[in-house]
Protein backbone atom coordinates (compact mmCIF):
# COMPACT_ATOMS: atom_id res chain seq x y z
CA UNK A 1 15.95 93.79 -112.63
CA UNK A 2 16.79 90.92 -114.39
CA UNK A 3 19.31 89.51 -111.97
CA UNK A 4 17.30 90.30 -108.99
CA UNK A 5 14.47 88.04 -110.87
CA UNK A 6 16.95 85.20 -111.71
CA UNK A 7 18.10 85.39 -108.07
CA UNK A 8 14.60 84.82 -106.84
CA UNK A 9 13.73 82.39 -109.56
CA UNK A 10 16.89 80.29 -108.05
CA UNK A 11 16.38 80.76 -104.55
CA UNK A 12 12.90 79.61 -105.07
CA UNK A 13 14.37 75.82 -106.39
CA UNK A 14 16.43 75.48 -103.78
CA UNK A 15 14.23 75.88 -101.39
CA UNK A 16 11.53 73.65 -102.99
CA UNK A 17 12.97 70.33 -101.65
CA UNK A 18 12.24 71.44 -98.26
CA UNK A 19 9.25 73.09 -98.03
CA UNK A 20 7.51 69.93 -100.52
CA UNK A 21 7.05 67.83 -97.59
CA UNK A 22 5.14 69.93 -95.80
CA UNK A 23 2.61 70.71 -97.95
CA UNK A 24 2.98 66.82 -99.06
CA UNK A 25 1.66 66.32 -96.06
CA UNK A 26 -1.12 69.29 -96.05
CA UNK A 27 -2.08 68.19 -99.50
CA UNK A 28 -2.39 64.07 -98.46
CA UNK A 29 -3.54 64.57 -94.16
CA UNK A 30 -6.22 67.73 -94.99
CA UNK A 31 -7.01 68.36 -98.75
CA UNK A 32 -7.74 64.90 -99.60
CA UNK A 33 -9.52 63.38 -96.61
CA UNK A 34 -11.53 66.90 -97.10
CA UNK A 35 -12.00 66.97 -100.75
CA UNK A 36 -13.29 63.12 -100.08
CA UNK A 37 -15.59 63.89 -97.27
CA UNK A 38 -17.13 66.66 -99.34
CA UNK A 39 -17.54 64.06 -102.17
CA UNK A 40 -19.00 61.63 -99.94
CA UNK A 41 -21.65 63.93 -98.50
CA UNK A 42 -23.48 64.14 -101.52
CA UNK A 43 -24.24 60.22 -101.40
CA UNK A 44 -25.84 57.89 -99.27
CA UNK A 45 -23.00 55.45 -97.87
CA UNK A 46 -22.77 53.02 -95.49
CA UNK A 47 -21.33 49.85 -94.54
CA UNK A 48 -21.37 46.76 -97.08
CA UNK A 49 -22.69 49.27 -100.19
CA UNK A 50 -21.18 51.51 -102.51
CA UNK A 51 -22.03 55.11 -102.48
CA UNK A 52 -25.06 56.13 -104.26
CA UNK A 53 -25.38 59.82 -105.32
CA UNK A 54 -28.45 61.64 -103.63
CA UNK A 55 -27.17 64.99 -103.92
CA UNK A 56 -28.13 67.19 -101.32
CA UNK A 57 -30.73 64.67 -99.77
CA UNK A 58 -28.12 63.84 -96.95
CA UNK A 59 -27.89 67.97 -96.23
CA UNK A 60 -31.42 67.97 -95.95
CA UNK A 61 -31.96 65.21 -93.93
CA UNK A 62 -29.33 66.72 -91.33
CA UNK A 63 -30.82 70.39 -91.31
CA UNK A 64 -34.22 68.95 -90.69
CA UNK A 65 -33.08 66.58 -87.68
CA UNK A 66 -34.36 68.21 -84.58
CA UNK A 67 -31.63 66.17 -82.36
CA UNK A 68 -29.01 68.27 -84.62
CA UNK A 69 -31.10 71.69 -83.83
CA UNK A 70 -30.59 70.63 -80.07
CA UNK A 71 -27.15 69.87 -80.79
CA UNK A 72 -26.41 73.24 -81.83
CA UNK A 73 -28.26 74.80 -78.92
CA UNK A 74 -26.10 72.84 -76.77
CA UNK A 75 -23.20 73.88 -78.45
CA UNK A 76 -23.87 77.34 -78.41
CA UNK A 77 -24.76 77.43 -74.84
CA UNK A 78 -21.30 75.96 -74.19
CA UNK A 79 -19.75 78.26 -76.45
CA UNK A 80 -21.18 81.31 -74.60
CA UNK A 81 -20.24 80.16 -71.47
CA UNK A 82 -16.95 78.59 -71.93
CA UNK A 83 -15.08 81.00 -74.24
CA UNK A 84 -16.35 83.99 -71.94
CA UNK A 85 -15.79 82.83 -68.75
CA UNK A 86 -12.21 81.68 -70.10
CA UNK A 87 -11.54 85.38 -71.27
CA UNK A 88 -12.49 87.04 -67.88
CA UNK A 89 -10.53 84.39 -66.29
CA UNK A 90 -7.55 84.59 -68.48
CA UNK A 91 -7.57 88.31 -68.14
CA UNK A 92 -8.07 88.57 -65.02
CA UNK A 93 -4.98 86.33 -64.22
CA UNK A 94 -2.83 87.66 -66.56
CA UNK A 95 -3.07 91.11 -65.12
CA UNK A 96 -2.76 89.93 -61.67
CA UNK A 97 0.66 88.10 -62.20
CA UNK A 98 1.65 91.33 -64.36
CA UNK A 99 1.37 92.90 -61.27
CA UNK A 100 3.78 91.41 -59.62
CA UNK A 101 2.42 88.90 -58.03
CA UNK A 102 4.29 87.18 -55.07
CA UNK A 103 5.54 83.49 -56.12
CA UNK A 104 4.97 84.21 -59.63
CA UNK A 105 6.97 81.59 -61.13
CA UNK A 106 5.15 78.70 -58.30
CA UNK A 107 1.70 80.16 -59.14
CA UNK A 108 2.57 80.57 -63.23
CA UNK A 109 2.99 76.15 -62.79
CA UNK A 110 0.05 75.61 -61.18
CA UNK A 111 -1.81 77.95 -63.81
CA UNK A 112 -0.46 75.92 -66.62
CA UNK A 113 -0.29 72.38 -65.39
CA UNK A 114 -4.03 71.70 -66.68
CA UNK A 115 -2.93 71.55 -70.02
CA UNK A 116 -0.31 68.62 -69.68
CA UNK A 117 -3.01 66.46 -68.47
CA UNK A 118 -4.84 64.67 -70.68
CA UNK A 119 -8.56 65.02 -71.66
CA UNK A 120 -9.54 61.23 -70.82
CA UNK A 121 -6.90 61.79 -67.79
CA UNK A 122 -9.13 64.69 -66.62
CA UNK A 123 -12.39 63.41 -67.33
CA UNK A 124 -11.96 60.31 -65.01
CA UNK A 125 -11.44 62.69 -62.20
CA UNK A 126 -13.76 65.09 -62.58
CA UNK A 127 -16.50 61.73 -63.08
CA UNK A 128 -14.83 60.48 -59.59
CA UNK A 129 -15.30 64.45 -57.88
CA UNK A 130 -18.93 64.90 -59.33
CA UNK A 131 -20.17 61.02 -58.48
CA UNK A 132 -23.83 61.46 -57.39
CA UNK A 133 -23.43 59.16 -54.24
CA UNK A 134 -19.96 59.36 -53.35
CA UNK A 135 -18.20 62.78 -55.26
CA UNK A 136 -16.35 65.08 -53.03
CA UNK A 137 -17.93 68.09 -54.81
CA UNK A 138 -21.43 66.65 -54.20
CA UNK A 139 -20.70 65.77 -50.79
CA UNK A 140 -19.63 69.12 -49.96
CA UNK A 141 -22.41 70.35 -51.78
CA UNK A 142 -24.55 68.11 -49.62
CA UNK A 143 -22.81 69.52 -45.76
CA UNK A 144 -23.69 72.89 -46.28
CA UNK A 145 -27.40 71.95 -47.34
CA UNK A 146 -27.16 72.51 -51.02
CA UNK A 147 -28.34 69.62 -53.11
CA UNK A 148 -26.43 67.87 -55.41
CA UNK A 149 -25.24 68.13 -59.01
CA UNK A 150 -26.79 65.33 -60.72
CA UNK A 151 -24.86 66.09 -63.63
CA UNK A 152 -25.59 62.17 -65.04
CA UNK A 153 -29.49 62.83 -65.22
CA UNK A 154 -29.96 66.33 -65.28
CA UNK A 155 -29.01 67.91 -68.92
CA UNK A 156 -28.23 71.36 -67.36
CA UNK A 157 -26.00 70.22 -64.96
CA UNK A 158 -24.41 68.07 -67.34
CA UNK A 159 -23.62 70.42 -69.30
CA UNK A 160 -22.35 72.49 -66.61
CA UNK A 161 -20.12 70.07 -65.39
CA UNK A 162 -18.98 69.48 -69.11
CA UNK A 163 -18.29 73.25 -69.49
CA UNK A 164 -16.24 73.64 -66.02
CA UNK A 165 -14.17 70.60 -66.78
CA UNK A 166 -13.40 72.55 -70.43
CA UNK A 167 -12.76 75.80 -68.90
CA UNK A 168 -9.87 73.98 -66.30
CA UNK A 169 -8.17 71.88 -69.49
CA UNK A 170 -8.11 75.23 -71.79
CA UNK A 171 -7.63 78.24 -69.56
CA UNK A 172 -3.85 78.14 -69.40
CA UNK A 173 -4.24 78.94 -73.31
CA UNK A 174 -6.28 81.78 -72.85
CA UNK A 175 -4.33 82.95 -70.23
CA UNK A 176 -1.08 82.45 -72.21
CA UNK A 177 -1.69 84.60 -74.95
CA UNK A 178 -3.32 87.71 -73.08
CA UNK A 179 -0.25 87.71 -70.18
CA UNK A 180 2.09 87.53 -73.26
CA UNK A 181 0.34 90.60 -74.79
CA UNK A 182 0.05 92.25 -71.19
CA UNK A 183 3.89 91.76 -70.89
CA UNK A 184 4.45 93.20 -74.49
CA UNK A 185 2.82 96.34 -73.08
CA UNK A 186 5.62 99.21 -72.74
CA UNK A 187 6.10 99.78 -68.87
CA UNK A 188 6.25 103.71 -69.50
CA UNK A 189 3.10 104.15 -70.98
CA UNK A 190 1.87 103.14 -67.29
CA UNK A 191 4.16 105.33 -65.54
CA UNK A 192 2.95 108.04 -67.76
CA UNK A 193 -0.37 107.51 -67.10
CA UNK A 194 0.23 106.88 -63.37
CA UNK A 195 1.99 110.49 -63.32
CA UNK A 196 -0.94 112.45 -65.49
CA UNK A 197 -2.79 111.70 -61.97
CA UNK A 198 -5.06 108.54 -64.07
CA UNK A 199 -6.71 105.90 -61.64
CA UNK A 200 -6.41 102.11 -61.70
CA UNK A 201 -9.84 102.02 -64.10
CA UNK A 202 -8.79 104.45 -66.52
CA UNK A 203 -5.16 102.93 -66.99
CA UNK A 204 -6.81 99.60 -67.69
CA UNK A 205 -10.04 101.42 -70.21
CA UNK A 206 -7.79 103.47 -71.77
CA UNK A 207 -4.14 101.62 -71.96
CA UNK A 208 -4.70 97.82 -71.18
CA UNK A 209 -7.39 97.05 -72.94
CA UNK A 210 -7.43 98.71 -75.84
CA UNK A 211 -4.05 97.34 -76.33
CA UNK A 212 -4.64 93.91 -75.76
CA UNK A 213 -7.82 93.98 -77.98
CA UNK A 214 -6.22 91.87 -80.69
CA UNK A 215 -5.05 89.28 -78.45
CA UNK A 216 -8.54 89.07 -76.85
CA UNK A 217 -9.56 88.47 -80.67
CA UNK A 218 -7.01 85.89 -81.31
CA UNK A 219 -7.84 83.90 -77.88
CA UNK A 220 -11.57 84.26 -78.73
CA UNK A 221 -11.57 83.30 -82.28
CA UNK A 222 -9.19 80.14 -81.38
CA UNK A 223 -11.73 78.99 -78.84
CA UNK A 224 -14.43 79.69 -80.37
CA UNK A 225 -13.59 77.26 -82.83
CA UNK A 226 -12.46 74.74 -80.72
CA UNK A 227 -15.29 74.57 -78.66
CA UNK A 228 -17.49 74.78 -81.91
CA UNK A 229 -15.76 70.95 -82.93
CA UNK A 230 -15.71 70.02 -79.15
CA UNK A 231 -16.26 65.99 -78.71
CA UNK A 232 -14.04 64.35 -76.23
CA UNK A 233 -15.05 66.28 -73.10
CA UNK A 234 -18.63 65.72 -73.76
CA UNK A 235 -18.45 62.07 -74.81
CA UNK A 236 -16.14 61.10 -71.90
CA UNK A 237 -18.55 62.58 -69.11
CA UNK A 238 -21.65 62.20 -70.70
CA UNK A 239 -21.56 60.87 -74.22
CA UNK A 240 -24.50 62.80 -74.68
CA UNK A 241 -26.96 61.47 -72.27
CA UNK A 242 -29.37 60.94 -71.03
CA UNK A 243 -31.06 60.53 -73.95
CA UNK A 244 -28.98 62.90 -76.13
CA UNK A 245 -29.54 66.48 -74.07
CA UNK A 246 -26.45 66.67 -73.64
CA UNK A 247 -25.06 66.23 -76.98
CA UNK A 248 -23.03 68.54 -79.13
CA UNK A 249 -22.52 68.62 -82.81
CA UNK A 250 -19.07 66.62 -82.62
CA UNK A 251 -20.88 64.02 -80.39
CA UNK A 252 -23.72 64.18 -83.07
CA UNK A 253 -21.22 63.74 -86.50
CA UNK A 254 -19.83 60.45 -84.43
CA UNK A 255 -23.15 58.93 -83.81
CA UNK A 256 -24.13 59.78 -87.26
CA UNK A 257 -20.81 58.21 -88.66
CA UNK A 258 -19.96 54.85 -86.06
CA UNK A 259 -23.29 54.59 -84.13
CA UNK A 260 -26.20 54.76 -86.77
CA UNK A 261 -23.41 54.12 -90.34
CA UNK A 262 -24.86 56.62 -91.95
CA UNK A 263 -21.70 58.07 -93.83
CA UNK A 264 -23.21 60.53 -96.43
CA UNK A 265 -25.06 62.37 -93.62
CA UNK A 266 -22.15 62.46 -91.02
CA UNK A 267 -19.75 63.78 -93.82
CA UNK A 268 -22.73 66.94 -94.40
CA UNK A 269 -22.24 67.41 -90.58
CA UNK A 270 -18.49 67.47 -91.18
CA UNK A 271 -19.24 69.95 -93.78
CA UNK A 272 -22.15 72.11 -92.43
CA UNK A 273 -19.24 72.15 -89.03
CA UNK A 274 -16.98 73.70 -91.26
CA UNK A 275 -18.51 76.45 -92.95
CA UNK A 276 -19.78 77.21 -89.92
CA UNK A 277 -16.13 77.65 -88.27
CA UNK A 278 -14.97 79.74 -91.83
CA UNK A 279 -18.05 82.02 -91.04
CA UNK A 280 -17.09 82.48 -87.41
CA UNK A 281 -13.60 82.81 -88.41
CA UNK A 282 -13.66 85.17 -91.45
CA UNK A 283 -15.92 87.66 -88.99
CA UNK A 284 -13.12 87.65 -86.13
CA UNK A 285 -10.62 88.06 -89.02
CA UNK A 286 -12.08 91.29 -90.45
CA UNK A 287 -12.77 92.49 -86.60
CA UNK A 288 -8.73 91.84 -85.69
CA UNK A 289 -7.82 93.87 -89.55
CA UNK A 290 -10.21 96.25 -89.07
CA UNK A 291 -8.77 96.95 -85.71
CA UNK A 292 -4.98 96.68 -87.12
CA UNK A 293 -5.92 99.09 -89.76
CA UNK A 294 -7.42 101.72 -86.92
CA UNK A 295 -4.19 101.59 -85.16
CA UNK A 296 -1.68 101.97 -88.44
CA UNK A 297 -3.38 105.09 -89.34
């Protein structure tokens, strides 16, 4: 027992040269910054003055900012419609090119090649297709005698626009993960089902899905969070116009931070942001072990 321990002891050194600079560079790119953020929040801070401790003034202040209160409304709007409609899409394509789908490997591309375009890439366009006066969406919108989106002055159509520009970037990795998971799925536990006399519906409610559960949970936790902290989608098309309505809580920690200086109360944003995400992610967490626990016993 000994041995074993002074085995494992010695392994351990060796291997501590190569794993240091990696959390080296957790401790000095995450920890720090975060550990000085959290510091910061509990003083009032801005350019040309040092730091004055307030303690939780700058929390306060925040939490009783109604444009922050619309900021989360906006966000969780988004967050309802862009992680769902993702997941339906996602698993809606994953199962058809499971299928068999003819020109899998052309149409696979085509499904992916959203995500090596860039967000400011992508928001350009989509500003040229919605243009008010001279878009091809609103144009077409306009021939067969629908009006227009008039996503630059109306809030809910900004933010619709916002959220169908987010869903085309970020569907590929929704999609990824569930036609992984579909493709992990043993093909005889289909045929099985197929020769028990079970239709198309029951295979999928009684096979598919419950099997791809914890992928669903995985894709939906991961987007849920990075919708949560979105920013650049928002700011490109709208930056939060007209007159903030359209403004999410990333767009509302950068105004806070490089619009209005006021340090101590962006870094609470940062912070309030982040327990939020921990809550969010500790409940998917226990869902996905809770479900991994089901299926072990």
């Amino acid at each position: 027992m000994l041995r074993i321990r002074q085995v494992l002891l010695s392994r351990t050194a060796a291997a501590v040269p190569w794993i240091a600079p990696v959390y080296l560079l957790v401790l000095t790119l995450l920890v720090l910054p975060g550990l000085y953020v959290l510091w910061l929040s509990f003083h009032a801070s801005t350019f040309g003055k040092a730091p004055v401790f307030n303690g939780l003034t700058n929390y306060f202040t925040v939490l009783s900012d109604p444009y922050l209160w619309r900021a989360m409304r906006n966000t969780a709007l988004i967050i309802i419609v862009i992680v769902h409609a993702e997941l339906l899409l996602g698993l809606g394509l994953a199962l058809l090119f499971a299928s068999g789908l003819p020109g899998r490997r052309f149409m696979l591309a085509a499904v992916i090649a959203p995500y090596a375009v860039s967000e400011v890439s992508a928001a350009v366009v989509w500003r040229y297709l919605f243009d008010a006066e001279a878009g091809p969406v609103n144009l077409a919108l306009l021939a067969m005698g629908l009006p227009p989106l008039e996503w630059s002055m109306n809030p809910n159509h900004g933010l619709l626009v916002i959220s169908l520009l987010s869903i085309w970037l970020h569907l590929p990795f929704t999609f990824l993960i569930l036609y992984a998971a579909r493709l992990a799925i043993p093909g005889e536990m289909y045929e099985a089902a197929k020769v028990d006399g079970a239709k198309t519906w029951q295979i999928f409610r009684r096979i598919t899905l419950p099997l791809l559960w914890p992928a669903i949970l995985i894709a939906m936790l991961f987007r849920y969070i990075f919708v949560f902290r979105m920013f650049s989608e928002v700011w490109l098309m709208t930056g939060g116009g007209p007159a903030r309505t359209t403004e999410v809580v990333g767009v509302y920690l950068y105004l806070e931070a490089f619009r209005f200086n006021a340090f101590g109360a962006a870094s609470a944003t940062g912070w309030i942001m982040v327990v939020l995400s921990l809550l969010l992610g500790t409940g998917y967490l226990w869902a996905l072990r809770r479900e991994s626990s089901r299926r072990a016993t």
